[in-house]
N, C-alpha and C. Protein backbone atom coordinates (compact mmCIF):
# COMPACT_ATOMS: atom_id res chain seq x y z
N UNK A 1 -19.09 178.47 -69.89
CA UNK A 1 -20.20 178.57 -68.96
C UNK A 1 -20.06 177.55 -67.84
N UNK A 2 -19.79 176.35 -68.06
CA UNK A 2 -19.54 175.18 -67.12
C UNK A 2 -18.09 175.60 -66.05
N UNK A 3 -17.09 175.89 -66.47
CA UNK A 3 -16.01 176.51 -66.06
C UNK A 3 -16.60 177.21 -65.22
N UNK A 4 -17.08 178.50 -65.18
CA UNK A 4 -17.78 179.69 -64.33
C UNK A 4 -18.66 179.17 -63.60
N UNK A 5 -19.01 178.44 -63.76
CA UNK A 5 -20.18 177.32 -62.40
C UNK A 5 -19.51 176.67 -61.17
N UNK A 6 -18.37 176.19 -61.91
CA UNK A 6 -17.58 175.33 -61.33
C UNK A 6 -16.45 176.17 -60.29
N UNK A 7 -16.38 177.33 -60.84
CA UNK A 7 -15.14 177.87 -59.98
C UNK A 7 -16.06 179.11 -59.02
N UNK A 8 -17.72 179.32 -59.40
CA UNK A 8 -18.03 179.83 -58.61
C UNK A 8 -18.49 178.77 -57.38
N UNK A 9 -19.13 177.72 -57.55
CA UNK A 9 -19.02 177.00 -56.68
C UNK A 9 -17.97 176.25 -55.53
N UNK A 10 -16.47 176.69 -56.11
CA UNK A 10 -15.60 175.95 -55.55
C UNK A 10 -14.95 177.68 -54.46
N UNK A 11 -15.97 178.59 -55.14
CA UNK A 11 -15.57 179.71 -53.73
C UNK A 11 -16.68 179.90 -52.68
N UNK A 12 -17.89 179.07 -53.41
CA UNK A 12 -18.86 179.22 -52.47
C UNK A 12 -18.69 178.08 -51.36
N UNK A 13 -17.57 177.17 -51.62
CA UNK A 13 -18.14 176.07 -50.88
C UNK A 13 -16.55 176.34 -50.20
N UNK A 14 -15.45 177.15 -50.23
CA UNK A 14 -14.36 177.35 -49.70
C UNK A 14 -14.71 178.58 -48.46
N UNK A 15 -15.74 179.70 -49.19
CA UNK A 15 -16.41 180.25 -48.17
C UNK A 15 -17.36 179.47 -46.84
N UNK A 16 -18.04 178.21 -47.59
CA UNK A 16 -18.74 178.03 -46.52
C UNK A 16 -17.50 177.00 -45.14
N UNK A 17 -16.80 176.24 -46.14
CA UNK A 17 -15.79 176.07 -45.23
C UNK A 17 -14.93 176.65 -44.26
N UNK A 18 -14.78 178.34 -44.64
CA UNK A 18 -14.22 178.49 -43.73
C UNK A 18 -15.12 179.42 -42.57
N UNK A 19 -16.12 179.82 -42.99
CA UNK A 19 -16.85 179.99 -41.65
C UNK A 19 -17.16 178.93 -40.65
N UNK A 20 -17.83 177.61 -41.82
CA UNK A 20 -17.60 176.25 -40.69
C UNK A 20 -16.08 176.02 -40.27
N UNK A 21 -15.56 176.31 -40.55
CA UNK A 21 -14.06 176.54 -39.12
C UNK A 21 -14.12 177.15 -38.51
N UNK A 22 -14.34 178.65 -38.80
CA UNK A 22 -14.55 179.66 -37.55
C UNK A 22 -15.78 179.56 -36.42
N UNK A 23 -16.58 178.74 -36.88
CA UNK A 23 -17.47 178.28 -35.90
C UNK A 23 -16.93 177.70 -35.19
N UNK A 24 -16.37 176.49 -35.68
CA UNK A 24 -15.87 174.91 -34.85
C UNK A 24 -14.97 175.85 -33.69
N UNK A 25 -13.91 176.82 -34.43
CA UNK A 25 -12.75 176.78 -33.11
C UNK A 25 -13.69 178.00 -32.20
N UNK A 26 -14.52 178.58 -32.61
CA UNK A 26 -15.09 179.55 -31.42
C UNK A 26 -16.06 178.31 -30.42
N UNK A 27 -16.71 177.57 -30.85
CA UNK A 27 -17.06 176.32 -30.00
C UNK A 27 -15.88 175.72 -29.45
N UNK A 28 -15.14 175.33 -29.90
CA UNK A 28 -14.12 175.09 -29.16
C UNK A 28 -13.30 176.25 -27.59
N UNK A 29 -13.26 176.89 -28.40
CA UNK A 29 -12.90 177.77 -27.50
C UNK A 29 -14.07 178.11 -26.31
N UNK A 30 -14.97 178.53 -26.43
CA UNK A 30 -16.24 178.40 -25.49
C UNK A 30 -15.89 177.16 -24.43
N UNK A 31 -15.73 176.11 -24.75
CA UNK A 31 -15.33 174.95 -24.47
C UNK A 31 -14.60 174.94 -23.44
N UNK A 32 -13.52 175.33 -23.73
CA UNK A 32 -12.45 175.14 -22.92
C UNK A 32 -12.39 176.55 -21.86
N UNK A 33 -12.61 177.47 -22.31
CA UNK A 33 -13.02 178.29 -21.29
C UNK A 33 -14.50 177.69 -20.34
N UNK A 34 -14.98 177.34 -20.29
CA UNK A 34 -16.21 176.36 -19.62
C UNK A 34 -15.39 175.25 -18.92
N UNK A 35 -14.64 174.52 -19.03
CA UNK A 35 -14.04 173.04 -18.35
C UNK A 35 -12.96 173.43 -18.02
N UNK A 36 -12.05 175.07 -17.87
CA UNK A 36 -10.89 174.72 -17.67
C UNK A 36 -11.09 174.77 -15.87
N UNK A 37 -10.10 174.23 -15.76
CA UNK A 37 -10.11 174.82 -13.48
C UNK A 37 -10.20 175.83 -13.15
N UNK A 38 -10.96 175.99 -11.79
CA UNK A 38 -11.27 177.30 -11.97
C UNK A 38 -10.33 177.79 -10.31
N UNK A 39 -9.95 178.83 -10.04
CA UNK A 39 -9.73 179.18 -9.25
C UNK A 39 -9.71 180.59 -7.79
N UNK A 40 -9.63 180.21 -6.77
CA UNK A 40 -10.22 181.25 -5.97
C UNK A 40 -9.16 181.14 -5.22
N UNK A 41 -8.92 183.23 -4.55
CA UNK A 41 -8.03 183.41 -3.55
C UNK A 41 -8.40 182.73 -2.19
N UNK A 42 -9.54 182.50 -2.05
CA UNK A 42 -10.29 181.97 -0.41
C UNK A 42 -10.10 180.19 -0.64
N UNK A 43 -9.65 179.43 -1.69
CA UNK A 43 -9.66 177.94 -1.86
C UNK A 43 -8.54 177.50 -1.73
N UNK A 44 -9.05 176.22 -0.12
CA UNK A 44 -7.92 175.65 0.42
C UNK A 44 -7.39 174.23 0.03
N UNK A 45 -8.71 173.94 -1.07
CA UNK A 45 -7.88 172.84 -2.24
C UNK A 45 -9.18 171.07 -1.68
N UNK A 46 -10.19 171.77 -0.81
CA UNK A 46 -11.30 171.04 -0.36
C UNK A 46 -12.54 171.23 -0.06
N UNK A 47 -12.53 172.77 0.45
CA UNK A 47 -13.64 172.89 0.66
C UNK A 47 -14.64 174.32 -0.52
N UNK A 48 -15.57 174.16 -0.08
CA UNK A 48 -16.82 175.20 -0.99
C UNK A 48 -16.20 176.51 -0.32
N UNK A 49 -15.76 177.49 -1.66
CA UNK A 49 -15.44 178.94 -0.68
C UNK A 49 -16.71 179.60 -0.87
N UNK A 50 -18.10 179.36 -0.98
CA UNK A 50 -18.87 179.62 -0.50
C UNK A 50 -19.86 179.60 0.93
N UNK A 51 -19.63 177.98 0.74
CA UNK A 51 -20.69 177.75 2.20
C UNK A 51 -19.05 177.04 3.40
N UNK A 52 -18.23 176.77 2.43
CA UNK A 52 -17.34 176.18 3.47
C UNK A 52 -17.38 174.28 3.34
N UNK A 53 -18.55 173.97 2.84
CA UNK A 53 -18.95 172.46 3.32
C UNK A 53 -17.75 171.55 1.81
N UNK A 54 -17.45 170.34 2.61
CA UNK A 54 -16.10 169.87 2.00
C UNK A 54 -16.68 169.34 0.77
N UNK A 55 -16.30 169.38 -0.52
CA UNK A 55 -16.20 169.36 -1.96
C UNK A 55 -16.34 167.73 -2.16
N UNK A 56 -16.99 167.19 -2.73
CA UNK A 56 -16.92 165.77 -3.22
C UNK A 56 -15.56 165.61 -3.95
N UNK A 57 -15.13 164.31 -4.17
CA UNK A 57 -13.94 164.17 -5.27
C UNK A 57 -14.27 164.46 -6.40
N UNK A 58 -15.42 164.12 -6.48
CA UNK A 58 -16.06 164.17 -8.30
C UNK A 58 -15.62 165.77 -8.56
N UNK A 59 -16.27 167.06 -7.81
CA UNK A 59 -16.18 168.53 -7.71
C UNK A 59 -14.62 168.47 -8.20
N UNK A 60 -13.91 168.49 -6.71
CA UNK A 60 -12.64 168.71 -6.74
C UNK A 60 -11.53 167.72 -8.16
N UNK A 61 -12.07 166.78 -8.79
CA UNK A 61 -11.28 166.06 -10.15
C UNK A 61 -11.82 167.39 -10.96
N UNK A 62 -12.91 167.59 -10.90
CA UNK A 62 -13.47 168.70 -11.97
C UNK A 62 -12.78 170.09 -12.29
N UNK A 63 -11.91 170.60 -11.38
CA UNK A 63 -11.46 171.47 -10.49
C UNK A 63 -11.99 173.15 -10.46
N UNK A 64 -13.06 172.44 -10.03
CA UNK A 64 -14.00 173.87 -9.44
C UNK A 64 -14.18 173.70 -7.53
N UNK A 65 -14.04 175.00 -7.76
CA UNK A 65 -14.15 175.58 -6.02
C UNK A 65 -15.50 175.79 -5.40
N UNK A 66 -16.61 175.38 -5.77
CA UNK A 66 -18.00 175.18 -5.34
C UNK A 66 -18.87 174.35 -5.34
N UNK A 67 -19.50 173.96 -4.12
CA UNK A 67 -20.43 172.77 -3.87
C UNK A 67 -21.46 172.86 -5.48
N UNK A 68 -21.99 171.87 -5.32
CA UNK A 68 -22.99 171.75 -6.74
C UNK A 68 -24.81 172.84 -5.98
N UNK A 69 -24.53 172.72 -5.14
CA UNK A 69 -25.57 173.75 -4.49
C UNK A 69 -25.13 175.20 -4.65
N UNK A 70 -23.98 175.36 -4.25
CA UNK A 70 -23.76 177.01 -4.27
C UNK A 70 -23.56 178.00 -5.93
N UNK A 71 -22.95 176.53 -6.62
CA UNK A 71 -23.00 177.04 -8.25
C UNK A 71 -24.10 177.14 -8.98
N UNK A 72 -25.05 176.46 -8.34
CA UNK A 72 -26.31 176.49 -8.73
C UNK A 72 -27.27 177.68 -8.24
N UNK A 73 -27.03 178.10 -7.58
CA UNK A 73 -27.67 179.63 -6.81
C UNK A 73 -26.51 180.89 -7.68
N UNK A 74 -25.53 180.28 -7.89
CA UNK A 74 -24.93 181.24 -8.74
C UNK A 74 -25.63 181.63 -10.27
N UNK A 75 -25.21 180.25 -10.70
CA UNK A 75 -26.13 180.44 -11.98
C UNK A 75 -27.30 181.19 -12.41
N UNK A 76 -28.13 180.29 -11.48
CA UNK A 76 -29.65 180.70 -11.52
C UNK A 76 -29.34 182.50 -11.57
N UNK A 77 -29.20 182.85 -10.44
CA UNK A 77 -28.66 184.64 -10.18
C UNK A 77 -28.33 185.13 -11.64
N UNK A 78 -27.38 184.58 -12.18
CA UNK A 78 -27.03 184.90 -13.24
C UNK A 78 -27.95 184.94 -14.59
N UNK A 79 -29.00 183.52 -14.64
CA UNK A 79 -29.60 184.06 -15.53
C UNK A 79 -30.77 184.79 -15.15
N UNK A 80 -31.11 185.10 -13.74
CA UNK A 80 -31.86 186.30 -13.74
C UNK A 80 -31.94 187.79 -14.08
N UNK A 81 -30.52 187.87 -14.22
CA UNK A 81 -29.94 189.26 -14.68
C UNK A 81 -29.63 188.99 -15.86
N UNK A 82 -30.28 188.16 -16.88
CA UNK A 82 -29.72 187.96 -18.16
C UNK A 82 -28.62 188.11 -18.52
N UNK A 83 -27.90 186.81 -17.92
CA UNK A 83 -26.13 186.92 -18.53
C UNK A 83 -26.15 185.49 -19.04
């Protein structure tokens, strides 16, 4: 009886392990799709290919192609259409 406790617990807790992995690397992955650089055919490596107006360093180390104003009108848009 102790045996059968023991080895059902050691699949319940191998199950819960490996969904807590499959979580971790889909967070992960989310992740890195979110921070990787992003890029545009219209970006000349400074300025917003939205409004045009020149990119802070902070933006451009980040390496996204939009003022913090124009991504922000993006967004917003976006979660108005529930995405």
């Amino acid at each position: 009886m102790i045996l059968e406790e023991v080895e059902r617990t050691a699949d319940e807790s191998d199950r819960a392990s490996q969904i807590e992995f499959s979580h971790n690397l889909e967070c992960l992955d989310r992740i890195r799709l979110m921070t990787r650089p992003e890029s545009h055919p219209a970006f000349d490596g400074a300025h917003c290919v939205t409004c045009d107006d020149p990119l802070p360093r902070e933006r451009l180390g980040l390496g996204r192609v939009r003022c913090v104003t124009c991504q922000t009108t993006i967004e917003r848009a976006a979660q108005r259409r529930g995405k």
